[in-house]
Protein backbone atom coordinates (compact mmCIF):
# COMPACT_ATOMS: atom_id res chain seq x y z
CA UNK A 1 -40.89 67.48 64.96
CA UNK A 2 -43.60 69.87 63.56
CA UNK A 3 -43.32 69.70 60.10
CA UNK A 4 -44.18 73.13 57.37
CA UNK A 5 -48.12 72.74 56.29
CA UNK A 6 -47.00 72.04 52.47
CA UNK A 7 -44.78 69.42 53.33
CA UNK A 8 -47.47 67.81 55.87
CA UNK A 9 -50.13 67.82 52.48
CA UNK A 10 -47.57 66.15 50.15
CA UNK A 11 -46.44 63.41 52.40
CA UNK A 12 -50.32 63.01 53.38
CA UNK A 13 -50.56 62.14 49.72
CA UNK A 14 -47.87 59.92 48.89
CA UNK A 15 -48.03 57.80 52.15
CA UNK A 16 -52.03 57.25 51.09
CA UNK A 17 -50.42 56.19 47.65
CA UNK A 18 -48.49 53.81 49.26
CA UNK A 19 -45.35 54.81 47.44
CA UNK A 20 -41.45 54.61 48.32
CA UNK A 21 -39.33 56.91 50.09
CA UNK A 22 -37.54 57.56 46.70
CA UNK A 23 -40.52 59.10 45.88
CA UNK A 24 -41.30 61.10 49.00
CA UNK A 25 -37.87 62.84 48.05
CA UNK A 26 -38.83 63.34 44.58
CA UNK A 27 -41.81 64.57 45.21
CA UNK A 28 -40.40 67.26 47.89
CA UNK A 29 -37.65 68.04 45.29
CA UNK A 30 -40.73 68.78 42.47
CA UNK A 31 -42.45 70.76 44.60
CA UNK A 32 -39.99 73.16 45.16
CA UNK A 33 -37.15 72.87 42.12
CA UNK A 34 -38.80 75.06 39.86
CA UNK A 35 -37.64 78.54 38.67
CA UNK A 36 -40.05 80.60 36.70
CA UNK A 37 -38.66 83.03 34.74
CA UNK A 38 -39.97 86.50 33.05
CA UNK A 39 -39.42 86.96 29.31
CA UNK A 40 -36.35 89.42 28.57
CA UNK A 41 -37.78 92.26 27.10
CA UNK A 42 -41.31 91.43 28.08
CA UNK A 43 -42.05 89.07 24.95
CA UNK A 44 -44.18 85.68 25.01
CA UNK A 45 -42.02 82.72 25.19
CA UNK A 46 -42.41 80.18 22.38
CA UNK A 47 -39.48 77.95 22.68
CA UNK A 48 -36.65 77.13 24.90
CA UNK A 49 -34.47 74.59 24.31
CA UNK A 50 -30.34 73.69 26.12
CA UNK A 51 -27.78 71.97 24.42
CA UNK A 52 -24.93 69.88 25.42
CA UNK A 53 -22.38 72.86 27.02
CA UNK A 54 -25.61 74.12 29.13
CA UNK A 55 -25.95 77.57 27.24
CA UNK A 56 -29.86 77.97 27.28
CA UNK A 57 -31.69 79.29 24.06
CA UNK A 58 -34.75 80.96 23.97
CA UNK A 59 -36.81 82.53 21.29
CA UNK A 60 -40.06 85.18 22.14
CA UNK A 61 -42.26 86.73 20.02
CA UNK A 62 -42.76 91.01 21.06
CA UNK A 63 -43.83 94.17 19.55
CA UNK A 64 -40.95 94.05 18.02
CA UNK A 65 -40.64 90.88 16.24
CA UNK A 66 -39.40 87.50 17.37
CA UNK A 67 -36.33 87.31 19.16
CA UNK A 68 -33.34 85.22 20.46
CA UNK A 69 -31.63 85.18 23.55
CA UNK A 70 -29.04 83.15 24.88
CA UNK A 71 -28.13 82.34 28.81
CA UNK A 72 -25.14 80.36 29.68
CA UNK A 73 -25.42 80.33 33.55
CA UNK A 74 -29.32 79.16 34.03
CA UNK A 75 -31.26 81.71 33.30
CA UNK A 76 -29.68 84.09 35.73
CA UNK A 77 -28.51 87.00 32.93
CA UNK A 78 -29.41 86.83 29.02
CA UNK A 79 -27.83 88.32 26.10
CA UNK A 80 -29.24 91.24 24.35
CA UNK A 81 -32.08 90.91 22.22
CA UNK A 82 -31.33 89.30 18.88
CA UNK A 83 -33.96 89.58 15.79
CA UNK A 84 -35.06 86.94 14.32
CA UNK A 85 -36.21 88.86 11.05
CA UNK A 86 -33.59 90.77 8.54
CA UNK A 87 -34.71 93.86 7.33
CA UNK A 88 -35.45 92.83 4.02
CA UNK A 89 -38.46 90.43 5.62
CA UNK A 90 -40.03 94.04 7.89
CA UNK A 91 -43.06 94.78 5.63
CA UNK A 92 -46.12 97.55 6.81
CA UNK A 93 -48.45 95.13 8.12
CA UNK A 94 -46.39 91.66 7.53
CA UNK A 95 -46.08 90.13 11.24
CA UNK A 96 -44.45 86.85 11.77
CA UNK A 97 -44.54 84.67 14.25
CA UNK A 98 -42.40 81.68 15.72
CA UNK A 99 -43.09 78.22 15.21
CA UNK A 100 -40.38 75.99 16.19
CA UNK A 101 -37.01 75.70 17.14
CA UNK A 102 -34.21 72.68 17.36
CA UNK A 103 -31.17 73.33 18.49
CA UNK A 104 -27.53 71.12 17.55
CA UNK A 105 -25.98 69.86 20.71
CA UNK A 106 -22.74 72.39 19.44
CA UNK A 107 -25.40 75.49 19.71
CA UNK A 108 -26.60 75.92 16.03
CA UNK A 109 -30.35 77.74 16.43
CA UNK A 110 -32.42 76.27 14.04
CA UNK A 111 -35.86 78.28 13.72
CA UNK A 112 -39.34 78.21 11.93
CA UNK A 113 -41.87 81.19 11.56
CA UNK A 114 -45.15 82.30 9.93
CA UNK A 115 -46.81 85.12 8.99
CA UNK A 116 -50.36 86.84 8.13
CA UNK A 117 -49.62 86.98 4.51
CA UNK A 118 -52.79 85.69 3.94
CA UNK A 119 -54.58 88.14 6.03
CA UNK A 120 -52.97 90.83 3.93
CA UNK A 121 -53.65 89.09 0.63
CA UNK A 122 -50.48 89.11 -0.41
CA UNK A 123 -49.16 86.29 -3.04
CA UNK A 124 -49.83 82.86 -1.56
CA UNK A 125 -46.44 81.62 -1.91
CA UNK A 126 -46.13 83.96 1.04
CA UNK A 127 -47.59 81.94 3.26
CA UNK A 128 -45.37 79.69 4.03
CA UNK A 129 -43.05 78.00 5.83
CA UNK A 130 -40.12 81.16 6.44
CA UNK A 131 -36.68 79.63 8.01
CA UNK A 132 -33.71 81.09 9.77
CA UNK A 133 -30.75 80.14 11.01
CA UNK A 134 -27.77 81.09 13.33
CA UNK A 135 -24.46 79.05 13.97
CA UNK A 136 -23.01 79.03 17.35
CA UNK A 137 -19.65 81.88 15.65
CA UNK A 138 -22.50 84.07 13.88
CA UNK A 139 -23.52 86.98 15.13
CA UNK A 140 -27.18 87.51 13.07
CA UNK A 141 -29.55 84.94 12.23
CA UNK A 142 -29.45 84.91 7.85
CA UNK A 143 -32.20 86.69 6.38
CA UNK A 144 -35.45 84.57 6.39
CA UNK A 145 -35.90 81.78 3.68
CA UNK A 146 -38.90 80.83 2.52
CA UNK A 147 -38.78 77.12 2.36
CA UNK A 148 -41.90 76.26 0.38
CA UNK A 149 -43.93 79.11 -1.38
CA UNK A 150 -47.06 77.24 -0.19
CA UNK A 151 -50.28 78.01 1.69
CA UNK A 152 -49.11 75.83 4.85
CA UNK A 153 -49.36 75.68 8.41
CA UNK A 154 -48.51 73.25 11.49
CA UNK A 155 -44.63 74.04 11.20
CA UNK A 156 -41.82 71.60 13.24
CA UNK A 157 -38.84 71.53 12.19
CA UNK A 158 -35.97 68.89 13.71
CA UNK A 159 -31.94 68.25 13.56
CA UNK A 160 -30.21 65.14 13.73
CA UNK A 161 -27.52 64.68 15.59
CA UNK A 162 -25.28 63.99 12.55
CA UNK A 163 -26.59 67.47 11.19
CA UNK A 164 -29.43 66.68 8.95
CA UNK A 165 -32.46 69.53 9.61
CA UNK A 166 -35.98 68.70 8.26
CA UNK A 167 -38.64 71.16 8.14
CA UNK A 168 -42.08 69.30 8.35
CA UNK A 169 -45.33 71.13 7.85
CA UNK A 170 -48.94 70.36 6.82
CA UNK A 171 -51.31 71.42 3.62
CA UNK A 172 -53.38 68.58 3.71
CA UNK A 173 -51.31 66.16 3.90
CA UNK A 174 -47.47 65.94 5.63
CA UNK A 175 -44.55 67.28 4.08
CA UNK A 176 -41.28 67.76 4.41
CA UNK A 177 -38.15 69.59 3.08
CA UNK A 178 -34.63 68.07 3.93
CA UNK A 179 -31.41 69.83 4.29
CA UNK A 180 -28.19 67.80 5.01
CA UNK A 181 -25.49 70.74 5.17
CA UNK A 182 -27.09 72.18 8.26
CA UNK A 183 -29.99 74.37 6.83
CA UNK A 184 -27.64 76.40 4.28
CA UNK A 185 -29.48 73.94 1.50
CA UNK A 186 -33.45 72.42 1.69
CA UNK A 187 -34.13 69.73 -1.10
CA UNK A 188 -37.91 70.20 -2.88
CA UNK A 189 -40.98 69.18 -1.23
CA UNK A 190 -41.56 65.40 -0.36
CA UNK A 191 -44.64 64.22 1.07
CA UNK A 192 -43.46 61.95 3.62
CA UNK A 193 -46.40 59.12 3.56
CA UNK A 194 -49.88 59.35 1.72
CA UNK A 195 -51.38 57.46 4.17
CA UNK A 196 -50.82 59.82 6.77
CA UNK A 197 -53.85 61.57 7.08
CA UNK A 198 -53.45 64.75 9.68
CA UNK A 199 -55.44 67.07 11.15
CA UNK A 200 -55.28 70.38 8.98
CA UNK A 201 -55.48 73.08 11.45
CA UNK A 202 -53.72 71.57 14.36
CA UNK A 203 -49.69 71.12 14.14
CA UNK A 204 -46.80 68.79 13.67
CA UNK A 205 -44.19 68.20 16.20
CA UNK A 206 -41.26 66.83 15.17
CA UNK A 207 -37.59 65.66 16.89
CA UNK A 208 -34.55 63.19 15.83
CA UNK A 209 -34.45 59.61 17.92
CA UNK A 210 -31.51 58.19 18.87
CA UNK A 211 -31.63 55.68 16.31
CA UNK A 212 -31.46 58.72 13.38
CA UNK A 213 -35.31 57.95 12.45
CA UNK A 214 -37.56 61.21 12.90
CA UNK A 215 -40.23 61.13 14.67
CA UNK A 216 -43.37 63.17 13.99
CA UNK A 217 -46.63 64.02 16.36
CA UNK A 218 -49.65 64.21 14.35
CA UNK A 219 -53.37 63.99 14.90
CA UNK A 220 -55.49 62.35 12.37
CA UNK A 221 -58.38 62.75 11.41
CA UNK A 222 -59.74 59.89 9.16
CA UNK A 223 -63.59 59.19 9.66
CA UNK A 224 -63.31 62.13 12.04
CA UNK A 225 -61.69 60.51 14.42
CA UNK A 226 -59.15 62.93 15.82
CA UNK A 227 -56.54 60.38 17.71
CA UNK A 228 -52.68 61.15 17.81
CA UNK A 229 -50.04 58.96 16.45
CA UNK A 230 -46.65 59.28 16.12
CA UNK A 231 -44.98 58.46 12.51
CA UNK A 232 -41.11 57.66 12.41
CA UNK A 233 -39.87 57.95 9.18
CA UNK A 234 -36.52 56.09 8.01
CA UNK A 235 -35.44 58.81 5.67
CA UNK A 236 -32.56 57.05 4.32
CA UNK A 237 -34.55 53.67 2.40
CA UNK A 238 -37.54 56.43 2.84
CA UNK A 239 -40.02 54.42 5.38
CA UNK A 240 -42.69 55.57 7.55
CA UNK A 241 -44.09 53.66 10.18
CA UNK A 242 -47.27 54.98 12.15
CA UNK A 243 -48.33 54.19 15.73
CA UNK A 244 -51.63 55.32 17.59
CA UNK A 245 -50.47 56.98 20.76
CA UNK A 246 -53.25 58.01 22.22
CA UNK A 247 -56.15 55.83 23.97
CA UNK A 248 -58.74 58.13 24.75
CA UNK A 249 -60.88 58.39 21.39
CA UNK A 250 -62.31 62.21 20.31
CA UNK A 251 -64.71 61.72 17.39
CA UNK A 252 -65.72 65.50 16.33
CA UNK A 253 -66.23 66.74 12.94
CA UNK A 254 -64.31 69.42 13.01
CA UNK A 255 -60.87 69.92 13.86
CA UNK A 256 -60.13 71.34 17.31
CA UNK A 257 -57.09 72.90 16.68
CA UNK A 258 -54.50 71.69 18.94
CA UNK A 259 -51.35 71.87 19.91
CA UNK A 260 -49.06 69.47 21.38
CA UNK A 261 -45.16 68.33 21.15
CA UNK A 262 -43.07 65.07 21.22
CA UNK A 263 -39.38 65.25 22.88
CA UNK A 264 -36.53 62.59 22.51
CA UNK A 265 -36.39 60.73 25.99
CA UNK A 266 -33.12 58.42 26.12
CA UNK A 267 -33.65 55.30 23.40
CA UNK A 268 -37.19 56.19 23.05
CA UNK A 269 -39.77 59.66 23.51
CA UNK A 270 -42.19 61.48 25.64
CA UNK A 271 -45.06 62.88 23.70
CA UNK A 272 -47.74 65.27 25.39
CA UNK A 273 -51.15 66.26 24.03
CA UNK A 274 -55.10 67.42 24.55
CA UNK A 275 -57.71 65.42 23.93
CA UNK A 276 -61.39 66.72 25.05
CA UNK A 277 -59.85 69.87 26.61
CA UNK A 278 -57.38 67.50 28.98
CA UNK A 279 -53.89 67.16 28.39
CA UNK A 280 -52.56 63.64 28.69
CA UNK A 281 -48.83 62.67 28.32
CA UNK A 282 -47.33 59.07 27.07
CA UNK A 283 -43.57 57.61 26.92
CA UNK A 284 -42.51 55.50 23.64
CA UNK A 285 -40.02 53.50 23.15
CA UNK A 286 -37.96 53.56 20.02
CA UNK A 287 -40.56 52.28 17.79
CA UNK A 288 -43.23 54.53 19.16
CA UNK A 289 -45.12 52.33 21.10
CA UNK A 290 -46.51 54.08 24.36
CA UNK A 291 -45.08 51.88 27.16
CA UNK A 292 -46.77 50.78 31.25
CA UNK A 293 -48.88 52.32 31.91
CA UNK A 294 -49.37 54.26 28.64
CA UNK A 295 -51.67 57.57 28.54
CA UNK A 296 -51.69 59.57 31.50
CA UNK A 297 -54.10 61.85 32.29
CA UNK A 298 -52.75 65.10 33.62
CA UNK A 299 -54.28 67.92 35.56
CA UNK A 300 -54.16 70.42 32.92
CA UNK A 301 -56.52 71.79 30.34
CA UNK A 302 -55.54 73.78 27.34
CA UNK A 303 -57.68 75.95 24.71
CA UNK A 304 -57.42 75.72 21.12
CA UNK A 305 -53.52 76.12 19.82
CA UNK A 306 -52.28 76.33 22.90
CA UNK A 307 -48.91 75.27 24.09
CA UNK A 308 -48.19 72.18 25.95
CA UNK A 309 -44.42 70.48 26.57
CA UNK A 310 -43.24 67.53 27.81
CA UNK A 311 -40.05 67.79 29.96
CA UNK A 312 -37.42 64.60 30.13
CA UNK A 313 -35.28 65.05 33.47
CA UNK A 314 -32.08 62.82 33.35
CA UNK A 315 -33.49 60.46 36.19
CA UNK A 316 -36.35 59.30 34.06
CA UNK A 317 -38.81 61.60 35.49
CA UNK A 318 -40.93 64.21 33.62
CA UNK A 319 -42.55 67.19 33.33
CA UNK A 320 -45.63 68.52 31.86
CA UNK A 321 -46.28 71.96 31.32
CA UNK A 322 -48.92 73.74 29.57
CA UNK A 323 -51.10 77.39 28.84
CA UNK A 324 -54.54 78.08 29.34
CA UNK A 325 -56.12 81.56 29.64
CA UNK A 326 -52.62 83.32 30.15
CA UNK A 327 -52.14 81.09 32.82
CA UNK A 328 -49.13 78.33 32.96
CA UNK A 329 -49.24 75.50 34.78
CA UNK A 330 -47.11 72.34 35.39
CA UNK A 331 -47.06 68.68 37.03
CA UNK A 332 -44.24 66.56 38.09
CA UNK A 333 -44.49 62.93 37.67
CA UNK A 334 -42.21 60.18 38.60
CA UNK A 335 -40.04 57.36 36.60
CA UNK A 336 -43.10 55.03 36.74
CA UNK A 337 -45.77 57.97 35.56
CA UNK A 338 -47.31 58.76 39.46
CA UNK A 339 -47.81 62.27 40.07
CA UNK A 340 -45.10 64.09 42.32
CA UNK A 341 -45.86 67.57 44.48
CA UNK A 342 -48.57 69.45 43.83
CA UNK A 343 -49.61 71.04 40.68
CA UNK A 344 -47.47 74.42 40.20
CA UNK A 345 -49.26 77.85 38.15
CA UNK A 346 -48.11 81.11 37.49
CA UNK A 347 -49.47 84.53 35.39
CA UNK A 348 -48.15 84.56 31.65
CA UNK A 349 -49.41 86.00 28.98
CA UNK A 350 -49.93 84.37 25.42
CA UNK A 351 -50.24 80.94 24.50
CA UNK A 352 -46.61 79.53 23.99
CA UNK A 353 -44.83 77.30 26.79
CA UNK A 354 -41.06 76.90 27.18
CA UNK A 355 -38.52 75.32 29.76
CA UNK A 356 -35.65 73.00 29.97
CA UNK A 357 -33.95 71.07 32.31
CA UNK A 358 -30.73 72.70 33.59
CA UNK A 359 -27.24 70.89 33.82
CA UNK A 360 -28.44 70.80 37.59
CA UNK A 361 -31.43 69.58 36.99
CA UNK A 362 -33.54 72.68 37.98
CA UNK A 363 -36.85 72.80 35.89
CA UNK A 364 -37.10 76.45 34.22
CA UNK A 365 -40.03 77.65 32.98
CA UNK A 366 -40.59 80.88 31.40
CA UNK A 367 -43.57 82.93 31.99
């Protein structure tokens, strides 16, 4: 039997790999189960996360301001635009931007923005961390709250699965501000540890492990060396553990401004992040230790604050996916961290990556 060209090339691959026919399927299935989608209304896709029922949200930044959508049969048709900003908030010049979202497995949309108040030297404590919210009966997101009244940047924000929503963000140092009755109330400012050290101008990424602890992607930058660690913070007896999660070292003395994004993966995490211009993806286990065989090195490269995601399939496998020069691009990889298919690109403008898993286990990406 003559087999298609691409098919010929993959299994070329994995048989010189020596691996299993488990994989051979996996990799065929990689190769081809991927739907990339266009941004409704033409906007730049920041975020996209699915919760338990399967309804996919998505939030974009446009001309217009960022923007919600909502798809509850894969990605197929979307609701109508929804804004993100109140009216209130729409200022000549004032332009915000989306940060984060986290999403409740019952559908509450959780979402951080900035703006350029600073650019328009307006009052600093407009510049921010801005927060908005939308439960899964409302029909409007509330009118944006500004959660700290502080020059700030590298914006996460998390919810547990009991509820609790923390909004984590950098000024210096890491902070946090804590809400336990679903975002309606944030307590004041905490720092979370002093000797977490981060990485001004790069980000935070933050998400709730299964054990209730939240876990929080940082790159440090003590003695200028710029490695990533992940810190899990116990916020009931308030303790912070910190674990180096990265293995290649990047000494520079200045910061490189990079993005990058841990995900919950069963028990433990998958966290996904440039060093040197490569991206390179690790899982944890609960305690944030990178597990066999540790950092990966993936084929992608990514630009300064540019988005890259990790992608947790049900199976164990994963998915990186990241933007460089309005271009996205993605890699498979099996449950033991080999590379499945062939890398996958596509056209799309800005820096911000999104996809999910669907309840089928289709990877969508939007472009």
């Amino acid at each position: 039997m003559k087999l298609p060209m691409r098919k010929v090339a993959t299994l070329v691959l994995w048989v010189g790999l020596g691996l299993t026919a488990t994989s051979l399927q996996f990799a065929d299935a990689a190769a081809t189960n991927v739907t990339t989608l266009p941004v409704p209304s033409g906007g730049q896709a920041m975020s996209a996360k699915i919760d338990a029922t399967g309804v996919i949200h998505l939030v974009c930044d446009s001309s217009d301001g960022p923007q919600y959508f909502r798809s509850a049969d894969n990605g197929k048709t979307f609701s109508a635009p929804m804004p993100l900003l109140d009216q209130a908030s729409r200022k000549p010049g004032l332009e915000f931007i989306t940060w984060d979202m986290a999403v409740s497995s019952e559908g509450a949309v959780h979402v951080v923005l900035g703006n350029n108040a600073w650019k328009l030297k307006l009052p600093k404590d407009e510049w921010g961390y801005f927060y908005t919210r939308r439960l899964p009966d409302e029909t409007a997101f509330t009118p944006l709250k500004n959660i700290n009244h502080k020059p700030s940047e590298g914006f996460s924000l998390a919810v547990s699965d009991t509820g609790t929503v923390t909004a984590v963000w950098m000024a210096d140092k890491l902070y946090a501000n804590v809400s336990h009755d679903g975002g309606k109330i944030f307590s004041s400012t905490v720092e979370i540890d002093p000797a977490l050290n981060p990485c001004n101008c790069c980000t935070t990424s933050s998400v709730y492990g299964a054990d209730g602890r939240l876990a929080i992607l940082y790159r440090e930058e003590t003695d200028n060396n710029r490695d990533m660690y992940l810190a899990l913070w116990d916020q009931g007896p308030n303790q912070v553990t910190k674990t180096r999660v990265s293995t290649t070292s990047w000494k520079i003395d200045t910061c490189p401004m990079t993005y990058y994004s841990v995900v919950r993966s069963g028990n433990g995490y998958l966290a996904a992040w440039p060093t040197k211009g490569e991206i390179y993806f690790a899982k944890l286990d609960a305690n944030g230790s990178p597990t066999a065989p540790k950092e990966i090195k993936t084929p992608g490269s990514s630009g300064m604050r540019s988005g890259i995601i990790p992608i947790a399939t049900p199976e164990g496998h994963t998915v990186v996916a990241w933007k460089k020069e309005n271009q996205l691009g993605w890699q498979f990889y099996d449950e033991l961290g080999r590379p499945a298919g062939i890398p996958g690109s596509t056209r799309s403008n800005g820096t911000g990556v999104a996809g999910v898993i669907s309840k089928e286990g289709e990877l969508i990406l939007f472009k």
